[in-house]
C-alpha atoms as a PDB file:
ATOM      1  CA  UNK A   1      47.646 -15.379 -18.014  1.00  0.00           C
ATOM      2  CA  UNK A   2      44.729 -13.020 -19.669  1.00  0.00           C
ATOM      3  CA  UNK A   3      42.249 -15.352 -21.044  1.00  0.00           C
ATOM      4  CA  UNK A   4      39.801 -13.157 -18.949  1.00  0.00           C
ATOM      5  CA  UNK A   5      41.874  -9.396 -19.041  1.00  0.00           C
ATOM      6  CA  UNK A   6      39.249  -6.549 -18.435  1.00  0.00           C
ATOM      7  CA  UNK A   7      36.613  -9.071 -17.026  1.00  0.00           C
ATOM      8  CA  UNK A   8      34.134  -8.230 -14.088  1.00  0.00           C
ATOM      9  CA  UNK A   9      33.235 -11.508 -11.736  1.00  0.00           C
ATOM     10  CA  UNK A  10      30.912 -12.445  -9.087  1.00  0.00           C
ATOM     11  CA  UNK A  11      31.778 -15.663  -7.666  1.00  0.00           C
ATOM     12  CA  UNK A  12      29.112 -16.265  -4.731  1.00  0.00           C
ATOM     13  CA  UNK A  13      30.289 -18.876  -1.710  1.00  0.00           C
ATOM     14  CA  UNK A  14      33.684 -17.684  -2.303  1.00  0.00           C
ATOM     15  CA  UNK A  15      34.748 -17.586   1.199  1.00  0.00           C
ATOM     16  CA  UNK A  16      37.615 -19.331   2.612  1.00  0.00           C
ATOM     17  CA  UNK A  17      36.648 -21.930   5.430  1.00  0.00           C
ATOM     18  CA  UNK A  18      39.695 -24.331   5.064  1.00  0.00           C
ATOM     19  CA  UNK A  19      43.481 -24.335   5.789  1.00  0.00           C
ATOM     20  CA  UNK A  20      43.612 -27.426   3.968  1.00  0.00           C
ATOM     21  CA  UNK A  21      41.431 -27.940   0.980  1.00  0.00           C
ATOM     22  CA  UNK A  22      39.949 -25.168  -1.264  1.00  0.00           C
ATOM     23  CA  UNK A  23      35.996 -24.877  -1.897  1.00  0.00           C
ATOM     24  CA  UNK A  24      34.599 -24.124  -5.585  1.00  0.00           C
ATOM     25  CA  UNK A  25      34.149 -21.067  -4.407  1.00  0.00           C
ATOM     26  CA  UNK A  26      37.520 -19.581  -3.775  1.00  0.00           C
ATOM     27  CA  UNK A  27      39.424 -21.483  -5.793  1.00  0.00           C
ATOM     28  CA  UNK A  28      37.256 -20.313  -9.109  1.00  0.00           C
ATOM     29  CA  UNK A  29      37.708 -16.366  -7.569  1.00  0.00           C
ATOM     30  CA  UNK A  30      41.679 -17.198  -7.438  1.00  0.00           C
ATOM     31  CA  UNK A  31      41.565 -18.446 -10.448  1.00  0.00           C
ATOM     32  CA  UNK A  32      39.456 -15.876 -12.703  1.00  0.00           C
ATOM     33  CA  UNK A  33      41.909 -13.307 -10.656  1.00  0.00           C
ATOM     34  CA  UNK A  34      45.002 -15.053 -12.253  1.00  0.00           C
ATOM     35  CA  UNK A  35      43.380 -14.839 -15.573  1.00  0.00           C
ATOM     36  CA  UNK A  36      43.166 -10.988 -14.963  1.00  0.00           C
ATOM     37  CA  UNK A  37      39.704 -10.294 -14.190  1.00  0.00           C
ATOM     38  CA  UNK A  38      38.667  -8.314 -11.013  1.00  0.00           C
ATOM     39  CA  UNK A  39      36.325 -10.301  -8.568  1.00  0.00           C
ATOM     40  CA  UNK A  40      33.955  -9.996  -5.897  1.00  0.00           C
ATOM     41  CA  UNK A  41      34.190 -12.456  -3.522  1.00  0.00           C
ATOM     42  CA  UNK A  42      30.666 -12.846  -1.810  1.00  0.00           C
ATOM     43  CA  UNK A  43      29.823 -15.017   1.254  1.00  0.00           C
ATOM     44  CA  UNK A  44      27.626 -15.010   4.229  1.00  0.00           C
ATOM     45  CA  UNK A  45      30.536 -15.230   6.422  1.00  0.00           C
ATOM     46  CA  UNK A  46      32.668 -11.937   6.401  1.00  0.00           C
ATOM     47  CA  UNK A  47      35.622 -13.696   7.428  1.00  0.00           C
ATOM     48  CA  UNK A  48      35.743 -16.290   5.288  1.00  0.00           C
ATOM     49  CA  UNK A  49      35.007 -13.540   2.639  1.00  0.00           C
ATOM     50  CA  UNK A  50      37.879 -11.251   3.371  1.00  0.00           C
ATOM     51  CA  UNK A  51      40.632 -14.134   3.597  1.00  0.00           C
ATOM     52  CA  UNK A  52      39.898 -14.535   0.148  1.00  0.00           C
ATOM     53  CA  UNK A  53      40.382 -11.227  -0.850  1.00  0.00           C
ATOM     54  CA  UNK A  54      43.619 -11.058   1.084  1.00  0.00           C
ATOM     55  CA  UNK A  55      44.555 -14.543  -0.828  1.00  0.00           C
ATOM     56  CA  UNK A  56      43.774 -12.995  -4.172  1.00  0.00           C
ATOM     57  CA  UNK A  57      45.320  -9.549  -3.409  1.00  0.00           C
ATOM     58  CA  UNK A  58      48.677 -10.791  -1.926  1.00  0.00           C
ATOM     59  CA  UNK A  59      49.272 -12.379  -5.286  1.00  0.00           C
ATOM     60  CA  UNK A  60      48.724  -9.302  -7.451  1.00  0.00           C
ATOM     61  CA  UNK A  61      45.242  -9.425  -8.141  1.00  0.00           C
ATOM     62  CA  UNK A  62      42.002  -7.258  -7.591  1.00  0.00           C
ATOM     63  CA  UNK A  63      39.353  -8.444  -5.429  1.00  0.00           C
ATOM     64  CA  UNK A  64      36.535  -7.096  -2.788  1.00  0.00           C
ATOM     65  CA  UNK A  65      33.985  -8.805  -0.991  1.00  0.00           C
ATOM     66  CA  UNK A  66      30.342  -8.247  -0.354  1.00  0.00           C
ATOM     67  CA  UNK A  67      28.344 -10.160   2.305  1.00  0.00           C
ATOM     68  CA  UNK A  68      25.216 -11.622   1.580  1.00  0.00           C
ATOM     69  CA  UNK A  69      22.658 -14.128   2.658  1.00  0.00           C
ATOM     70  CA  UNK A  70      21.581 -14.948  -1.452  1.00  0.00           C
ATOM     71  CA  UNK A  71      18.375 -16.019  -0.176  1.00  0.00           C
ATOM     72  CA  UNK A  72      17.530 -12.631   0.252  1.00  0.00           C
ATOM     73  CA  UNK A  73      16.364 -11.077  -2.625  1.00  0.00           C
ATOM     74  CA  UNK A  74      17.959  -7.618  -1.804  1.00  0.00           C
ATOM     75  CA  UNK A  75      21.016  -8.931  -1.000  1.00  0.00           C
ATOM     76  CA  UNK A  76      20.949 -10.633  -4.725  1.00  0.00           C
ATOM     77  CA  UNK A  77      20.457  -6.727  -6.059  1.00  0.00           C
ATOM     78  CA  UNK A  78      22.964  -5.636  -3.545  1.00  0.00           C
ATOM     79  CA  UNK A  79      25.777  -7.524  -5.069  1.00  0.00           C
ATOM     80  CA  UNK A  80      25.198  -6.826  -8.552  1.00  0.00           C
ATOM     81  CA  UNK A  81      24.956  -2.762  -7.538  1.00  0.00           C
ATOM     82  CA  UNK A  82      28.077  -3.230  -5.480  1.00  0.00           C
ATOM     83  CA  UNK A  83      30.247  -4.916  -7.919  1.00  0.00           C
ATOM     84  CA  UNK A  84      28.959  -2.447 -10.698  1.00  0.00           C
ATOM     85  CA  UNK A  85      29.780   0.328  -8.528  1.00  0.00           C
ATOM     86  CA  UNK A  86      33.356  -0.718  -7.660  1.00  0.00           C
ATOM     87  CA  UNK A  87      34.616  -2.132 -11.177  1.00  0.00           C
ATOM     88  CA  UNK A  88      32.269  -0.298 -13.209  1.00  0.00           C
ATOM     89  CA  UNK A  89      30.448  -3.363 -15.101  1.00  0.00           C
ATOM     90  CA  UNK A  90      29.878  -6.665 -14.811  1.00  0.00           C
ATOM     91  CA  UNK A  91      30.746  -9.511 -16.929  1.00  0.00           C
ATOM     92  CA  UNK A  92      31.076 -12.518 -14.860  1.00  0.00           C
ATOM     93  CA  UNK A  93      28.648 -14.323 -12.751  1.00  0.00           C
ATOM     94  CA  UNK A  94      29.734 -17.921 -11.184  1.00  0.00           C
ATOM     95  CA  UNK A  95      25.835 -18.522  -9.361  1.00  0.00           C
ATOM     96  CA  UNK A  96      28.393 -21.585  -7.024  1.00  0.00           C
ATOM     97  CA  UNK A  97      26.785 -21.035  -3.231  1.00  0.00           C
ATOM     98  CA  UNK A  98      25.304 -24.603  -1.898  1.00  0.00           C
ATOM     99  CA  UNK A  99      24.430 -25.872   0.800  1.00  0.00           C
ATOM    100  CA  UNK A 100      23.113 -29.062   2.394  1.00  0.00           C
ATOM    101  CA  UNK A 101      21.136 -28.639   5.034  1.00  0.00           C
ATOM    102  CA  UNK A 102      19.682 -32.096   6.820  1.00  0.00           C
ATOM    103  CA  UNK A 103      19.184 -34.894   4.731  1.00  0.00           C
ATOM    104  CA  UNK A 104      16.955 -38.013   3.856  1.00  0.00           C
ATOM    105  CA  UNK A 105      14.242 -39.411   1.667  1.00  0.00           C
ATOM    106  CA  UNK A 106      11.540 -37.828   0.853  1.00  0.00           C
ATOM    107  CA  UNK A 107       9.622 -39.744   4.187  1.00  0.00           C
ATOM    108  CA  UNK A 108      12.323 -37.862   6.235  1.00  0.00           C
ATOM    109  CA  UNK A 109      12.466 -34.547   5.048  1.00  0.00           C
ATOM    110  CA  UNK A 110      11.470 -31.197   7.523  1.00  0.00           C
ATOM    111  CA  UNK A 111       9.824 -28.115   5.409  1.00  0.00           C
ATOM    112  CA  UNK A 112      12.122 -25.575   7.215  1.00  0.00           C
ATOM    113  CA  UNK A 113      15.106 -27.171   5.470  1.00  0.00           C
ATOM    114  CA  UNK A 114      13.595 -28.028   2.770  1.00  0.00           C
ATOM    115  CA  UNK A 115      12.684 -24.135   1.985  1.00  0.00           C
ATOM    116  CA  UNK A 116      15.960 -23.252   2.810  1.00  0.00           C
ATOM    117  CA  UNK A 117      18.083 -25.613   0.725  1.00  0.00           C
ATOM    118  CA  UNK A 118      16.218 -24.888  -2.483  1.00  0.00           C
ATOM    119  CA  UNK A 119      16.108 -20.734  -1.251  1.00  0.00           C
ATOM    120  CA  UNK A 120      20.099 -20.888  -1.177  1.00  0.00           C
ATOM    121  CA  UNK A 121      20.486 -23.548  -4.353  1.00  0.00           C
ATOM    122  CA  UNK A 122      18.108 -22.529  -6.458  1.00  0.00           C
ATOM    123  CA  UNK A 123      16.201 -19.304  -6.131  1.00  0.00           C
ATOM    124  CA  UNK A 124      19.356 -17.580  -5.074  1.00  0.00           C
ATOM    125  CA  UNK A 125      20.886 -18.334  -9.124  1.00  0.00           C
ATOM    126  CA  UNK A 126      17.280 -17.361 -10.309  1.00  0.00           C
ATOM    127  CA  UNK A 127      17.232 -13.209  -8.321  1.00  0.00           C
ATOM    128  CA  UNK A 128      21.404 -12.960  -8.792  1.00  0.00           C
ATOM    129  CA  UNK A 129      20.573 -13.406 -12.218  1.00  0.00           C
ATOM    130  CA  UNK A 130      17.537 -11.158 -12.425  1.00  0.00           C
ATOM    131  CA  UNK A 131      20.136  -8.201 -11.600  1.00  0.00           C
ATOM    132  CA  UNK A 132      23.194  -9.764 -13.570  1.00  0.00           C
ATOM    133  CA  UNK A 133      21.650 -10.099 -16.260  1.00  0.00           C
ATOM    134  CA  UNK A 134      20.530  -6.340 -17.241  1.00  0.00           C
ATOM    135  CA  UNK A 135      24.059  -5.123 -15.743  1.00  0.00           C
ATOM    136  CA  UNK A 136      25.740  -7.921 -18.520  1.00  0.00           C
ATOM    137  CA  UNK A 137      23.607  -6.401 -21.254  1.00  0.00           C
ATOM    138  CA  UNK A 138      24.663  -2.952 -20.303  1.00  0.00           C
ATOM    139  CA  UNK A 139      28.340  -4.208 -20.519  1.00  0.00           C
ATOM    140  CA  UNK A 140      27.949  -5.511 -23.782  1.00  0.00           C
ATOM    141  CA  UNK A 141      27.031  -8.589 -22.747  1.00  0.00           C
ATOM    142  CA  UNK A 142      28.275 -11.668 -20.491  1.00  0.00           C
ATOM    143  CA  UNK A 143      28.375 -15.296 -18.860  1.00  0.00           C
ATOM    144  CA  UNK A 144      26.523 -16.926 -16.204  1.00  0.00           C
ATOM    145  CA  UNK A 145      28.029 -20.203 -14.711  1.00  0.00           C
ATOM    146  CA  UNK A 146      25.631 -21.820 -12.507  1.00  0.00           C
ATOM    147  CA  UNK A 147      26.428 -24.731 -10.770  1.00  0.00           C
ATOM    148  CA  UNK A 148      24.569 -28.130 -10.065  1.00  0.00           C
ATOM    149  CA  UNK A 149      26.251 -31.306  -9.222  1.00  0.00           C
ATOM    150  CA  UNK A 150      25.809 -35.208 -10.469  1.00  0.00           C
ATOM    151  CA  UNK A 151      23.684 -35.484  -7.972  1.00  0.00           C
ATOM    152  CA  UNK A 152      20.668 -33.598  -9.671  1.00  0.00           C
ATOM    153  CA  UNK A 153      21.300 -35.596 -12.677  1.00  0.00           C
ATOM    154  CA  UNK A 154      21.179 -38.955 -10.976  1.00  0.00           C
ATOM    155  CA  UNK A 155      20.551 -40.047  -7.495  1.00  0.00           C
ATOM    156  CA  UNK A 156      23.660 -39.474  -5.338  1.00  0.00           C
ATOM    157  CA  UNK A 157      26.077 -41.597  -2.824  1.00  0.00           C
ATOM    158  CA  UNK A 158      23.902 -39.589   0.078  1.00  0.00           C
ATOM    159  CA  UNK A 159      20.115 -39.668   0.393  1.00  0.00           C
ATOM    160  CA  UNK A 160      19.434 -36.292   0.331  1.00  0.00           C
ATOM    161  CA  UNK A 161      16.622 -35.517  -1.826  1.00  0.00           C
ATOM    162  CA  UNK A 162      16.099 -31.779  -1.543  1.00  0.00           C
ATOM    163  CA  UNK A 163      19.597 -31.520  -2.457  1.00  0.00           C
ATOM    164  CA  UNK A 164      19.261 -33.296  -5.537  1.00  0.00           C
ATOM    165  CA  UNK A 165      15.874 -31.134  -6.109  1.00  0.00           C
ATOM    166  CA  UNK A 166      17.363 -27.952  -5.649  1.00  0.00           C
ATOM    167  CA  UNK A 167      20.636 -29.050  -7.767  1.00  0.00           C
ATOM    168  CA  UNK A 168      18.321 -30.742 -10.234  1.00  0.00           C
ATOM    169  CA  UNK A 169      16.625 -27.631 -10.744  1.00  0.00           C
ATOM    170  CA  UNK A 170      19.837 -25.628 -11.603  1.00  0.00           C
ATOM    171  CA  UNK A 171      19.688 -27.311 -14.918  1.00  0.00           C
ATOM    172  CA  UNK A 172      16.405 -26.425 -16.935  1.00  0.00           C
ATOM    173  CA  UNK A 173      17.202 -23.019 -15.477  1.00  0.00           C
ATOM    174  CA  UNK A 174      20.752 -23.017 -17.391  1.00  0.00           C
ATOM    175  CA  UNK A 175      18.830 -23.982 -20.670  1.00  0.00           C
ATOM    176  CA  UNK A 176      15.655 -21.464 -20.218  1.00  0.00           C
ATOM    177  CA  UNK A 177      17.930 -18.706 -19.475  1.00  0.00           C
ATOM    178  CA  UNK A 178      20.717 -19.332 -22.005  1.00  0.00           C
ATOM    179  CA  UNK A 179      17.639 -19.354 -24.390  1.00  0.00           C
ATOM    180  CA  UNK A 180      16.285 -16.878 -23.349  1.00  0.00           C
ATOM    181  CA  UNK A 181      19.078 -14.265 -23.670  1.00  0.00           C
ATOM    182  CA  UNK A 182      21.100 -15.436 -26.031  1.00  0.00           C
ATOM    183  CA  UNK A 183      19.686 -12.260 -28.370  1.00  0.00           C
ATOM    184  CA  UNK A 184      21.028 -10.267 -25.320  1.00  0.00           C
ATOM    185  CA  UNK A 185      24.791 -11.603 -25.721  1.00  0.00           C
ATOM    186  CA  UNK A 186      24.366 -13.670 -22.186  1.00  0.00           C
ATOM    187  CA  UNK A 187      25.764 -17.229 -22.629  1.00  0.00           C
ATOM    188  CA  UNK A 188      24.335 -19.483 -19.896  1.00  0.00           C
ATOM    189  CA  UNK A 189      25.725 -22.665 -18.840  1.00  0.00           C
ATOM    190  CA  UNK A 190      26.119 -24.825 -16.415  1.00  0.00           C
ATOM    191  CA  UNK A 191      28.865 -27.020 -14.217  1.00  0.00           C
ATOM    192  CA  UNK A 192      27.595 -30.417 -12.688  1.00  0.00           C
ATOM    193  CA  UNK A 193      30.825 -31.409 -10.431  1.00  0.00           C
ATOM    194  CA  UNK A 194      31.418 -35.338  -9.276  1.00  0.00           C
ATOM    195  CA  UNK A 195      33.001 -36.711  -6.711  1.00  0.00           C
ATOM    196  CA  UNK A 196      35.442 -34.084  -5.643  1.00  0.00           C
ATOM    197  CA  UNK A 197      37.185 -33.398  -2.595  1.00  0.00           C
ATOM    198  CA  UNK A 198      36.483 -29.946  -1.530  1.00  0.00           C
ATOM    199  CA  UNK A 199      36.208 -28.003   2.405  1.00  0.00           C
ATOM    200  CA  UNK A 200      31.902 -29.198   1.882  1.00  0.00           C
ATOM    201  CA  UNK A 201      33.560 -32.507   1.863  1.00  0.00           C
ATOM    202  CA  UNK A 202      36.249 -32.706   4.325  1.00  0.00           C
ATOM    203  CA  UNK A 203      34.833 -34.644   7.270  1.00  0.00           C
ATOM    204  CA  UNK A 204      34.963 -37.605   4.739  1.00  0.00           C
ATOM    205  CA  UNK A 205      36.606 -40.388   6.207  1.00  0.00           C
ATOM    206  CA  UNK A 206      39.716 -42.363   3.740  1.00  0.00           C
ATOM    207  CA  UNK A 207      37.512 -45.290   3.588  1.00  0.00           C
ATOM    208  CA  UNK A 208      34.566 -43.032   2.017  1.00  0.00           C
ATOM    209  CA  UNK A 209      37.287 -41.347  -0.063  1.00  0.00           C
ATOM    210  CA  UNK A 210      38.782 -44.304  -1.967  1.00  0.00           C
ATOM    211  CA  UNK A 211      35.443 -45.623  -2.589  1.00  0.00           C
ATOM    212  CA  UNK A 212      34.394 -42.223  -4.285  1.00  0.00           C
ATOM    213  CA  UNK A 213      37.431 -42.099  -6.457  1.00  0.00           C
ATOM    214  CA  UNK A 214      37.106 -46.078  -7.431  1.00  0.00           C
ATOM    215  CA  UNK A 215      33.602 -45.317  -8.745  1.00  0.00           C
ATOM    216  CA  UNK A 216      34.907 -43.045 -11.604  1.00  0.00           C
ATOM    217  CA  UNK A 217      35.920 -44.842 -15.024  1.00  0.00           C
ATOM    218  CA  UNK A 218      39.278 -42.109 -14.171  1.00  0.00           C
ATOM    219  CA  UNK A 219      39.742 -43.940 -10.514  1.00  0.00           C
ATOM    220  CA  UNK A 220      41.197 -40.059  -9.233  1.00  0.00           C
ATOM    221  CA  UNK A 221      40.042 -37.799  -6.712  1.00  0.00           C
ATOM    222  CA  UNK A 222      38.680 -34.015  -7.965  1.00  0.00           C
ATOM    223  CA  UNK A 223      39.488 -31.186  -6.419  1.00  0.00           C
ATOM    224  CA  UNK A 224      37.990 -27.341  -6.448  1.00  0.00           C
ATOM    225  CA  UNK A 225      40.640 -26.363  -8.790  1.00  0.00           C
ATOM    226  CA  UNK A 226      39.269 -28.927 -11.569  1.00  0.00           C
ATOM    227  CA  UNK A 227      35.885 -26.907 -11.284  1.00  0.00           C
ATOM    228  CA  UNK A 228      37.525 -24.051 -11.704  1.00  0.00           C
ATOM    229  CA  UNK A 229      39.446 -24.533 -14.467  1.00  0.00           C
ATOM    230  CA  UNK A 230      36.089 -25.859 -16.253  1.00  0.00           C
ATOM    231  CA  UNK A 231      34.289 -22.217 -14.422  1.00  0.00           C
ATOM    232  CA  UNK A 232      37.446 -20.051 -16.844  1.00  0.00           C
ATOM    233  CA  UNK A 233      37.192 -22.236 -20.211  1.00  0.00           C
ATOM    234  CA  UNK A 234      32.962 -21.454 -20.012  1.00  0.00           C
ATOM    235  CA  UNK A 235      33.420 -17.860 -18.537  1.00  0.00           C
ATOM    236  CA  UNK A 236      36.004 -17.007 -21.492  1.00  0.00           C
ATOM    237  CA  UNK A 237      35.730 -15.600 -25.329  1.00  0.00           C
ATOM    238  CA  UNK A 238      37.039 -18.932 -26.258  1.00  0.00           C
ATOM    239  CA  UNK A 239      33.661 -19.893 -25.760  1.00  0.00           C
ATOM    240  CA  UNK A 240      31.906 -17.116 -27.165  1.00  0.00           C
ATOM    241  CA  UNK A 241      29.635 -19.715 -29.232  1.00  0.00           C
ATOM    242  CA  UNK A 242      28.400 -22.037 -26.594  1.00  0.00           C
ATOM    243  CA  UNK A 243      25.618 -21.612 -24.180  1.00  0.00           C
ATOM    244  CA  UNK A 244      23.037 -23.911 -22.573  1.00  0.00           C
ATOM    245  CA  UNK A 245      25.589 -26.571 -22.075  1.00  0.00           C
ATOM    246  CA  UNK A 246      25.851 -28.824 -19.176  1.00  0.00           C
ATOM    247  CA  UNK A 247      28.685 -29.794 -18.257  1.00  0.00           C
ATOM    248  CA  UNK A 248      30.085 -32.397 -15.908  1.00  0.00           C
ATOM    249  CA  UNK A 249      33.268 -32.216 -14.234  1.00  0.00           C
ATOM    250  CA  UNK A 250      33.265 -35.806 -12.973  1.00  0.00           C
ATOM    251  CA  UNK A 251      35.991 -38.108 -13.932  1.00  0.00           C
ATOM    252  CA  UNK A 252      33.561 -40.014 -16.078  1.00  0.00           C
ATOM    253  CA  UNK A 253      30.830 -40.986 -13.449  1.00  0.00           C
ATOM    254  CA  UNK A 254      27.673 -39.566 -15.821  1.00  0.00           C
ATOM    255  CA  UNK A 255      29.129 -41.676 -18.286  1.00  0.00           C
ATOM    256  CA  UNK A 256      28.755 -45.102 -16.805  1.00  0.00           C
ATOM    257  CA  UNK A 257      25.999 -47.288 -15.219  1.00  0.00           C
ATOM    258  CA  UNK A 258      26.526 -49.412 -12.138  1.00  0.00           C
ATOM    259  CA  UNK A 259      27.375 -52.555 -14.214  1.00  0.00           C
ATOM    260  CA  UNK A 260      30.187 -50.780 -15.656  1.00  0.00           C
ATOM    261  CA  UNK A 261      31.787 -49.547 -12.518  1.00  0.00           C
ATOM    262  CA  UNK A 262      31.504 -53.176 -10.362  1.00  0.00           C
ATOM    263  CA  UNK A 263      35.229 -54.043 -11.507  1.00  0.00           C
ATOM    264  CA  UNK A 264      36.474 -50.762 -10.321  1.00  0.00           C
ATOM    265  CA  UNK A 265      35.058 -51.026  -6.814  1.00  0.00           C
ATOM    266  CA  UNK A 266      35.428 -55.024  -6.381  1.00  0.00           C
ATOM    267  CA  UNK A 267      38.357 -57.093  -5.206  1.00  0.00           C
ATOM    268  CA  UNK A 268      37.848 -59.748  -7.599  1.00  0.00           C
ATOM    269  CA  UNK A 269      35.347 -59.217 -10.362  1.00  0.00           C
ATOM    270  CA  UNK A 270      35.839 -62.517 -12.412  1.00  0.00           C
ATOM    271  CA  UNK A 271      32.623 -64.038 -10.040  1.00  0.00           C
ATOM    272  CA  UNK A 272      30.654 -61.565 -12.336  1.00  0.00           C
ATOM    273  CA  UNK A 273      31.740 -62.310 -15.602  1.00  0.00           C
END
């Protein structure tokens, strides 16, 4: 498989932190690998980085890490220099590092972890991309996958609203930047996953589970891979004519309003007809 042969990737958050279930993270790095391009794996963790380089490299493909705190703007130079430096360009960059870090309405919220949520959601996509983007141009051009979620299109299952601010956010970026250098051969778009099972997500009782999959018109559970699958299609020449695009991977949800969905998650729905 070469639908990305001779590409360059960044794929931030890639580190491995499951045995069990893949993140968006690594299973997008595996997956651009398989394709044929060479990746940098980057992550705050340095363990979690390197067992994804192993993962990648044990099955025939190229791969180093870098680590990086990606609220730091040096670090966000850093990664761009080192994965110039050790491929030679860059062609790639999958802006996928999230957090969520405390919750609650807006009545509930702390300003430390408010500042950091949108410094690692947001502003992190905005200064990789400050450095991606002249390294793309230099390589003849590129695409930038940034990722959001449902939840910062709509209000989400968890009452969380600097998540949903930060992820929100991710999406007028996508537009103003695909605009913005689309004379400079940079496409620009963006991923908004749904309900998908994923290491963020494991702690997620069966209970929670069902009732995530029985809210999507599909009634099935996500996983990383879906989102990475979506991450090749937009980072490939197949797609060489679309940018600014938002796209959700989501089984439907975005599609349907709560009065659509009561049938799905109700025993007997005929008391609503």
């Amino acid at each position: 498989m070469t639908r990305l042969a001779n590409k360059v990737a960044i794929v931030t958050g890639a580190g491995t932190r499951s045995k069990n279930v893949s993140g968006v993270g690594v299973a997008t790095a595996i997956e651009f690998a398989k394709q044929g391009a060479k990746v940098l794996i980057v992550d705050m963790d340095e363990t979690a980085a390197k067992t994804s380089v192993e993962v990648i490299t044990e099955n025939g493909g190229d791969a180093a890490y870098y680590v990086a705190d990606v609220s730091r703007v040096s670090d966000c130079r850093g990664m761009v220099e080192a994965a110039v430096e050790r491929f030679g360009k860059l062609d790639i960059l999958m802006n996928n590092v999230g957090v969520t870090i405390g919750s609650g309405v807006v009545t509930e919220i702390e300003e430390e972890s408010w500042d950091r949520m949108l410094d690692i959601n947001l502003k992190s996509m905005v200064f990789i991309s400050k450095y991606a983007v002249p390294a793309m141009i230099e390589s003849g051009g590129g695409s930038i996958i940034n990722i959001s979620s449902v939840d910062g299109i709509r209000a989400g299952m968890a009452h969380s609203v600097s998540y949903s601010a930060s992820k929100g956010g991710v999406i007028p970026l996508t537009m103003a930047m695909a605009v913005e250098h689309g004379r400079d051969n940079v496409r620009v778009n963006c991923i908004a996953p749904g309900m998908i099972y994923t290491a963020m997500v494991e702690v997620v009782d069966e209970k929670r589970r069902k009732l995530r999959r029985d809210i999507a018109p599909l009634g099935t559970e996500g996983t990383a891979e879906d989102i990475a699958m979506a991450a090749v299609y937009l980072a490939s020449d197949e797609l060489k004519w679309v940018t600014g695009v938002l796209l959700p991977v989501d089984a439907g949800l975005m599609a349907a309003g709560p009065q659509a969905i009561l049938s799905n998650i109700m025993e007997d729905d005929r008391k609503f007809i």
